[in-house]
PDB file of N, CA and C in Angstrom:
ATOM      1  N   UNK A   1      94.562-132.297 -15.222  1.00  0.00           N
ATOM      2  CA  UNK A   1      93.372-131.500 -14.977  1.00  0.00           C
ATOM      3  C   UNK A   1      93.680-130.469 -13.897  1.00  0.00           C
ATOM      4  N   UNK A   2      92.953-129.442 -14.113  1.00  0.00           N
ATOM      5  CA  UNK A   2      93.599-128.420 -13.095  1.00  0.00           C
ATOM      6  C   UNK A   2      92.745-128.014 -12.340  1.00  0.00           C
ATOM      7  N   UNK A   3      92.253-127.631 -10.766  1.00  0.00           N
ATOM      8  CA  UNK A   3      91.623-127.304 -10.076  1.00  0.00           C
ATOM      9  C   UNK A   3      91.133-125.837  -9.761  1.00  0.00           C
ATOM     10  N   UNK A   4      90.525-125.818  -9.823  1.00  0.00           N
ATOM     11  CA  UNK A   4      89.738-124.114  -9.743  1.00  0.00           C
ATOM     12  C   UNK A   4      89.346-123.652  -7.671  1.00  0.00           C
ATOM     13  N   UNK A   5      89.885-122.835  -7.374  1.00  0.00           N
ATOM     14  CA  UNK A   5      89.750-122.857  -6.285  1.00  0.00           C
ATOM     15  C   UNK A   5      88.350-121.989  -6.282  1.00  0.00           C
ATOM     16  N   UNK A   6      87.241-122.863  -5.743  1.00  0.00           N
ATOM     17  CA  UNK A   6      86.118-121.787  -5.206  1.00  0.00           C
ATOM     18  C   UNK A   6      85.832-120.874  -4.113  1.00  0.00           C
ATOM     19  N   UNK A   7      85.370-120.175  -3.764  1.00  0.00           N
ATOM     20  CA  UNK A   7      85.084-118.905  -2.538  1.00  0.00           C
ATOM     21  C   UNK A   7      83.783-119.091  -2.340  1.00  0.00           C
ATOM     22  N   UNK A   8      83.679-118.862  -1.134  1.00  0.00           N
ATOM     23  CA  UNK A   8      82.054-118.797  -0.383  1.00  0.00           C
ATOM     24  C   UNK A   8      82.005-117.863   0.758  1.00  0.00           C
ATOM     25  N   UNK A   9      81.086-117.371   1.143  1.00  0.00           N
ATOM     26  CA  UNK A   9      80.817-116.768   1.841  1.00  0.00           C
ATOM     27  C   UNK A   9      79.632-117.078   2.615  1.00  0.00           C
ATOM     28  N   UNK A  10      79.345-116.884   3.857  1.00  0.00           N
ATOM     29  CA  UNK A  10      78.090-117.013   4.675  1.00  0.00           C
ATOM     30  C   UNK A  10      77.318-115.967   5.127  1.00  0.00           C
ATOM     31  N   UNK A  11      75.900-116.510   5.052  1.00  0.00           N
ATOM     32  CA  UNK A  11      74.781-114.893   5.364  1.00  0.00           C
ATOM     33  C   UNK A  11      74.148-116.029   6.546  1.00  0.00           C
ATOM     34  N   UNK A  12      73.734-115.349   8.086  1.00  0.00           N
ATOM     35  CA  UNK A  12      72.808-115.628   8.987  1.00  0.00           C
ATOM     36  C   UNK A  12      72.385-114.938   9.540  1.00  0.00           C
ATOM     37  N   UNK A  13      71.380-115.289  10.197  1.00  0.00           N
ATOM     38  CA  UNK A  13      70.826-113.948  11.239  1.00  0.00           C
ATOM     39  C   UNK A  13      70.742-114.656  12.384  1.00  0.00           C
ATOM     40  N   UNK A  14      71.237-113.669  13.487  1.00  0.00           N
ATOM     41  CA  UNK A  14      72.104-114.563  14.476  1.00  0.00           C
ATOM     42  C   UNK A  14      71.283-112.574  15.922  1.00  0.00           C
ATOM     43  N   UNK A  15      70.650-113.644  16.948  1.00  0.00           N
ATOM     44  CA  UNK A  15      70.113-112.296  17.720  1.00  0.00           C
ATOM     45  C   UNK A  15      68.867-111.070  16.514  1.00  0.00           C
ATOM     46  N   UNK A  16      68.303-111.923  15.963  1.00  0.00           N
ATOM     47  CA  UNK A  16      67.090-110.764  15.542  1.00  0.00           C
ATOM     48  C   UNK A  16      67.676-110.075  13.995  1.00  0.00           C
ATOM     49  N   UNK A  17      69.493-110.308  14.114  1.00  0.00           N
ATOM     50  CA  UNK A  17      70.006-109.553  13.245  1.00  0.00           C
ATOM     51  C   UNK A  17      71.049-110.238  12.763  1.00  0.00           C
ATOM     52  N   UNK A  18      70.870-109.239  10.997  1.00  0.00           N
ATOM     53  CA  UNK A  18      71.672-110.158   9.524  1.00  0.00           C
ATOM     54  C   UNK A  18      73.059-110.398  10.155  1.00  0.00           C
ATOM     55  N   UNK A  19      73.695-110.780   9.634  1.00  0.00           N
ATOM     56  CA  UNK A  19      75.152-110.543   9.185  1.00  0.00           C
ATOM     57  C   UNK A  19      75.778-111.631   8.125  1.00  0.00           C
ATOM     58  N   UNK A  20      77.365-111.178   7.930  1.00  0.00           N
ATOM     59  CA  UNK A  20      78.096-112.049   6.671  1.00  0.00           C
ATOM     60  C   UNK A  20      79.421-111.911   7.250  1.00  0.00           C
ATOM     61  N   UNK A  21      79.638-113.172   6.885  1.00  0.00           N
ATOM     62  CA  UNK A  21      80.989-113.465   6.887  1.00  0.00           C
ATOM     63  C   UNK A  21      81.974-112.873   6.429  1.00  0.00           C
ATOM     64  N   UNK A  22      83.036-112.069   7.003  1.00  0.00           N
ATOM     65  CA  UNK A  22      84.203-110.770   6.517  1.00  0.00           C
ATOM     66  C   UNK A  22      85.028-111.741   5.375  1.00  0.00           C
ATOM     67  N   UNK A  23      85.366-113.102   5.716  1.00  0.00           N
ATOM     68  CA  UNK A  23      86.032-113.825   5.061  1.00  0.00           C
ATOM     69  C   UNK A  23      85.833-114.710   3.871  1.00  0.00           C
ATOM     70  N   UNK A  24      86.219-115.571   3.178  1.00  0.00           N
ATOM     71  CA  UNK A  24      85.746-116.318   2.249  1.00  0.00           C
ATOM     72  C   UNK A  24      86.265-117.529   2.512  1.00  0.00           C
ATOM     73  N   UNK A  25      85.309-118.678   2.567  1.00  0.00           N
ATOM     74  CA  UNK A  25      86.094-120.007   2.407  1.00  0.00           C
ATOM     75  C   UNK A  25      86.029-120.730   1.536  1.00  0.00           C
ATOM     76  N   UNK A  26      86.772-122.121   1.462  1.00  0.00           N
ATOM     77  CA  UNK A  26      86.777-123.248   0.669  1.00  0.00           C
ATOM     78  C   UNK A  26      85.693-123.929   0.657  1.00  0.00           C
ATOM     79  N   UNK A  27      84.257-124.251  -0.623  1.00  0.00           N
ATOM     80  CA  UNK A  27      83.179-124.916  -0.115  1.00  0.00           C
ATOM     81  C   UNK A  27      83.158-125.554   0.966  1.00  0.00           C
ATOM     82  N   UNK A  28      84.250-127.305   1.262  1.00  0.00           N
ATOM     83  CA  UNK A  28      84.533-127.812   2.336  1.00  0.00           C
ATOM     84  C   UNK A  28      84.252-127.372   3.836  1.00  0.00           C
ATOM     85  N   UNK A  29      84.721-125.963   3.534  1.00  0.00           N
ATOM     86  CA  UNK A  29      85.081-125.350   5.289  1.00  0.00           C
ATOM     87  C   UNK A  29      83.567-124.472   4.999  1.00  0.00           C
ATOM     88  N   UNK A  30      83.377-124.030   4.168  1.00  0.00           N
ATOM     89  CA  UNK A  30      81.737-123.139   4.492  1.00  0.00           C
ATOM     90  C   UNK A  30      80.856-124.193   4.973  1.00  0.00           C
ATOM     91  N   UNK A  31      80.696-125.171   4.186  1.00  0.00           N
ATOM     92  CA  UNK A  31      79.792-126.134   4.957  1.00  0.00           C
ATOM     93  C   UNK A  31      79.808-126.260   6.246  1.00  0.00           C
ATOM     94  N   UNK A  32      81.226-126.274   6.817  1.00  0.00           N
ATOM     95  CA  UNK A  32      81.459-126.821   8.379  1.00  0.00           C
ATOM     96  C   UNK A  32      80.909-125.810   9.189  1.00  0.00           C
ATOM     97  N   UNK A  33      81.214-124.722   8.735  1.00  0.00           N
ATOM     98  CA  UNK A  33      80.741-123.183   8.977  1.00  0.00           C
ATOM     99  C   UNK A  33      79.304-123.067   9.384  1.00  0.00           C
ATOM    100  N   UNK A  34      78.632-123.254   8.254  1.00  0.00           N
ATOM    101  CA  UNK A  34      76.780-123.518   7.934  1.00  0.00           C
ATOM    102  C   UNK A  34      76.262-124.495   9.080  1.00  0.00           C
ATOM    103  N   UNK A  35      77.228-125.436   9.582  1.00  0.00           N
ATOM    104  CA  UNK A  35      76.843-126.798  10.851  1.00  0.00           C
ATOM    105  C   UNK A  35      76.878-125.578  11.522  1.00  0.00           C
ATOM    106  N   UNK A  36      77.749-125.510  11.935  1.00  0.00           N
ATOM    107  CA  UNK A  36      78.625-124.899  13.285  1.00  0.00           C
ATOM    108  C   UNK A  36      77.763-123.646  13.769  1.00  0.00           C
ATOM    109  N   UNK A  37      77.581-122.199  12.289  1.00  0.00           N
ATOM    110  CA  UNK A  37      76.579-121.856  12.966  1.00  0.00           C
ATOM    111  C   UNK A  37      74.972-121.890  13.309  1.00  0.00           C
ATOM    112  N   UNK A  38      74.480-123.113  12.498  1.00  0.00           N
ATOM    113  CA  UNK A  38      72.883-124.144  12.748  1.00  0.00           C
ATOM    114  C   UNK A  38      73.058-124.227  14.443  1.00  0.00           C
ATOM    115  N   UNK A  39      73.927-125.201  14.607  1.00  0.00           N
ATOM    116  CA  UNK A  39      74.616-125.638  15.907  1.00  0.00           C
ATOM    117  C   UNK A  39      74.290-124.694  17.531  1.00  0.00           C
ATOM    118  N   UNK A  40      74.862-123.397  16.992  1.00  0.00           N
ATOM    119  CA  UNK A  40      74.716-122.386  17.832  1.00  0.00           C
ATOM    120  C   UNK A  40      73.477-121.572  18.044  1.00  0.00           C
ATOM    121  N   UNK A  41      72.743-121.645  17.236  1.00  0.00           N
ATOM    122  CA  UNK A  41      71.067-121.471  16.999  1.00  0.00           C
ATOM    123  C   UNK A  41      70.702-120.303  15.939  1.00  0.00           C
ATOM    124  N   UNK A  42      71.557-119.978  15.020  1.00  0.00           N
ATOM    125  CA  UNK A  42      71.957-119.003  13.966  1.00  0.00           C
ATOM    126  C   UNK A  42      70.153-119.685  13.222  1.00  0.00           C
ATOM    127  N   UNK A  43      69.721-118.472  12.596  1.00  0.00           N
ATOM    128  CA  UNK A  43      68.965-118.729  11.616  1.00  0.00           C
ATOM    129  C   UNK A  43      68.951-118.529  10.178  1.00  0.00           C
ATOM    130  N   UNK A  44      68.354-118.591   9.246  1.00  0.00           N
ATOM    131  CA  UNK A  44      68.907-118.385   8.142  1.00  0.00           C
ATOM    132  C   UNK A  44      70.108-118.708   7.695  1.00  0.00           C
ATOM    133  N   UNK A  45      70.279-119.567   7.627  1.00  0.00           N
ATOM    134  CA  UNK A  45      72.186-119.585   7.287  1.00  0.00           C
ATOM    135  C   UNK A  45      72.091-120.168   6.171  1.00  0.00           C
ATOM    136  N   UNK A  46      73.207-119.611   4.969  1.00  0.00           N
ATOM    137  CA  UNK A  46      73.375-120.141   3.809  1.00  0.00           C
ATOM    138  C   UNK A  46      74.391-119.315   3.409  1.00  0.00           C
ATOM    139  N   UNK A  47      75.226-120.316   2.526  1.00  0.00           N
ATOM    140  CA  UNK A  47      76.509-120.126   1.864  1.00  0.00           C
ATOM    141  C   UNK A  47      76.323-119.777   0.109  1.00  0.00           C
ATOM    142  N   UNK A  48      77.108-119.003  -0.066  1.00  0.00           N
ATOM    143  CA  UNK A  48      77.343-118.332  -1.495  1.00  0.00           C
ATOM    144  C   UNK A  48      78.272-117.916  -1.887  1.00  0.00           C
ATOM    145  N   UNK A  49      78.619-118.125  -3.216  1.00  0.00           N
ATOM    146  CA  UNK A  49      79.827-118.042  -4.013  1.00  0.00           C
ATOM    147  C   UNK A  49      80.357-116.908  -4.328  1.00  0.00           C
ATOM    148  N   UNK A  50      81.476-116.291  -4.348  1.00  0.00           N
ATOM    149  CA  UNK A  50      81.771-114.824  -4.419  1.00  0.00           C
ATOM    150  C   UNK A  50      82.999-114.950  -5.299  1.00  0.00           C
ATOM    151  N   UNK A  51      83.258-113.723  -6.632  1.00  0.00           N
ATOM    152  CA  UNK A  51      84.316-113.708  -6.854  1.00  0.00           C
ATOM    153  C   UNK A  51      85.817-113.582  -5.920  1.00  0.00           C
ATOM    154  N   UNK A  52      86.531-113.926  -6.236  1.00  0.00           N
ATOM    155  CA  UNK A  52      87.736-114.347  -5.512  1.00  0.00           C
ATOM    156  C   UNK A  52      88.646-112.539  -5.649  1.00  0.00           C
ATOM    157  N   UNK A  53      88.078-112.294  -6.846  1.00  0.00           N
ATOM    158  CA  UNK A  53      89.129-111.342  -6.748  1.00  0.00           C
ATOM    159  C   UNK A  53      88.396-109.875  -6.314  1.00  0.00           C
ATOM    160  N   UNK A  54      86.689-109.786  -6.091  1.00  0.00           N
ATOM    161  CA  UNK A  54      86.317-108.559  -6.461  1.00  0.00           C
ATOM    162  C   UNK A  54      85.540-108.838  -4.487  1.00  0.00           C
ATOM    163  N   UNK A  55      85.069-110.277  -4.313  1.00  0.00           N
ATOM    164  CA  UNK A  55      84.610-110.510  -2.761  1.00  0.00           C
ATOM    165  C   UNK A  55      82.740-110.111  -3.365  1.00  0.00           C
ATOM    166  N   UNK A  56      82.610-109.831  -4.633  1.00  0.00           N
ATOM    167  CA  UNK A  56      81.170-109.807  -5.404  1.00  0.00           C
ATOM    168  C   UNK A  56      80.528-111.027  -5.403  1.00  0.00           C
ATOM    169  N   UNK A  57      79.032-111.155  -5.050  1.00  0.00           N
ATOM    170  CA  UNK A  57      78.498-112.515  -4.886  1.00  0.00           C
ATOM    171  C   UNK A  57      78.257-113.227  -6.497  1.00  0.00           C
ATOM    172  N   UNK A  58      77.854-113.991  -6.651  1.00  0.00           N
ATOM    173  CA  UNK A  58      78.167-114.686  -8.158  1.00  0.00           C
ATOM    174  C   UNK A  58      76.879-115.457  -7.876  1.00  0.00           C
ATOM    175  N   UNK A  59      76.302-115.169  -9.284  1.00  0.00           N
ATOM    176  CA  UNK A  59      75.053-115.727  -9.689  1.00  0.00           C
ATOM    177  C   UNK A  59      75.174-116.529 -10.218  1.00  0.00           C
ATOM    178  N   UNK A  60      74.739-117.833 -10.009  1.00  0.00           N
ATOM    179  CA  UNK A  60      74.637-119.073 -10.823  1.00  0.00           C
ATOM    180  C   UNK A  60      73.338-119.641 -11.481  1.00  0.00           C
ATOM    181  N   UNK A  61      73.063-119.559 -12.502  1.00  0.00           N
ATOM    182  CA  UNK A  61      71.724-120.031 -13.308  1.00  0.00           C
ATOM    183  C   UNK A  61      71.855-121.595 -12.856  1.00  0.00           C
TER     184      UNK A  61
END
């Protein structure tokens, strides 16, 4: 069986204002990400899937 590597990306608003993550991670590590910035008092925070090759967010029905 062969493994599909997924991409994520993070959106929070952090000081009044949006931002996103320049990078993409491994679900695993976005999650830790999503703690880490809860943790720091980030609002809104949530992770989303992005093509790997284009960095385009990906809609999932």
């Amino acid at each position: 069986m062969r493994a599909t590597m997924r991409n994520f990306r993070i959106r929070w608003t952090e000081d009044g204002r949006p931002r996103e993550s320049a990078v993409s991670y491994s679900e695993r590590v976005a999650e830790r990400e999503v703690a880490a910035k809860r943790d720091n008092g980030a609002v809104d925070v949530e992770m989303f899937e992005v093509d790997p090759m284009t960095g385009e967010e990906l809609v999932r029905s």
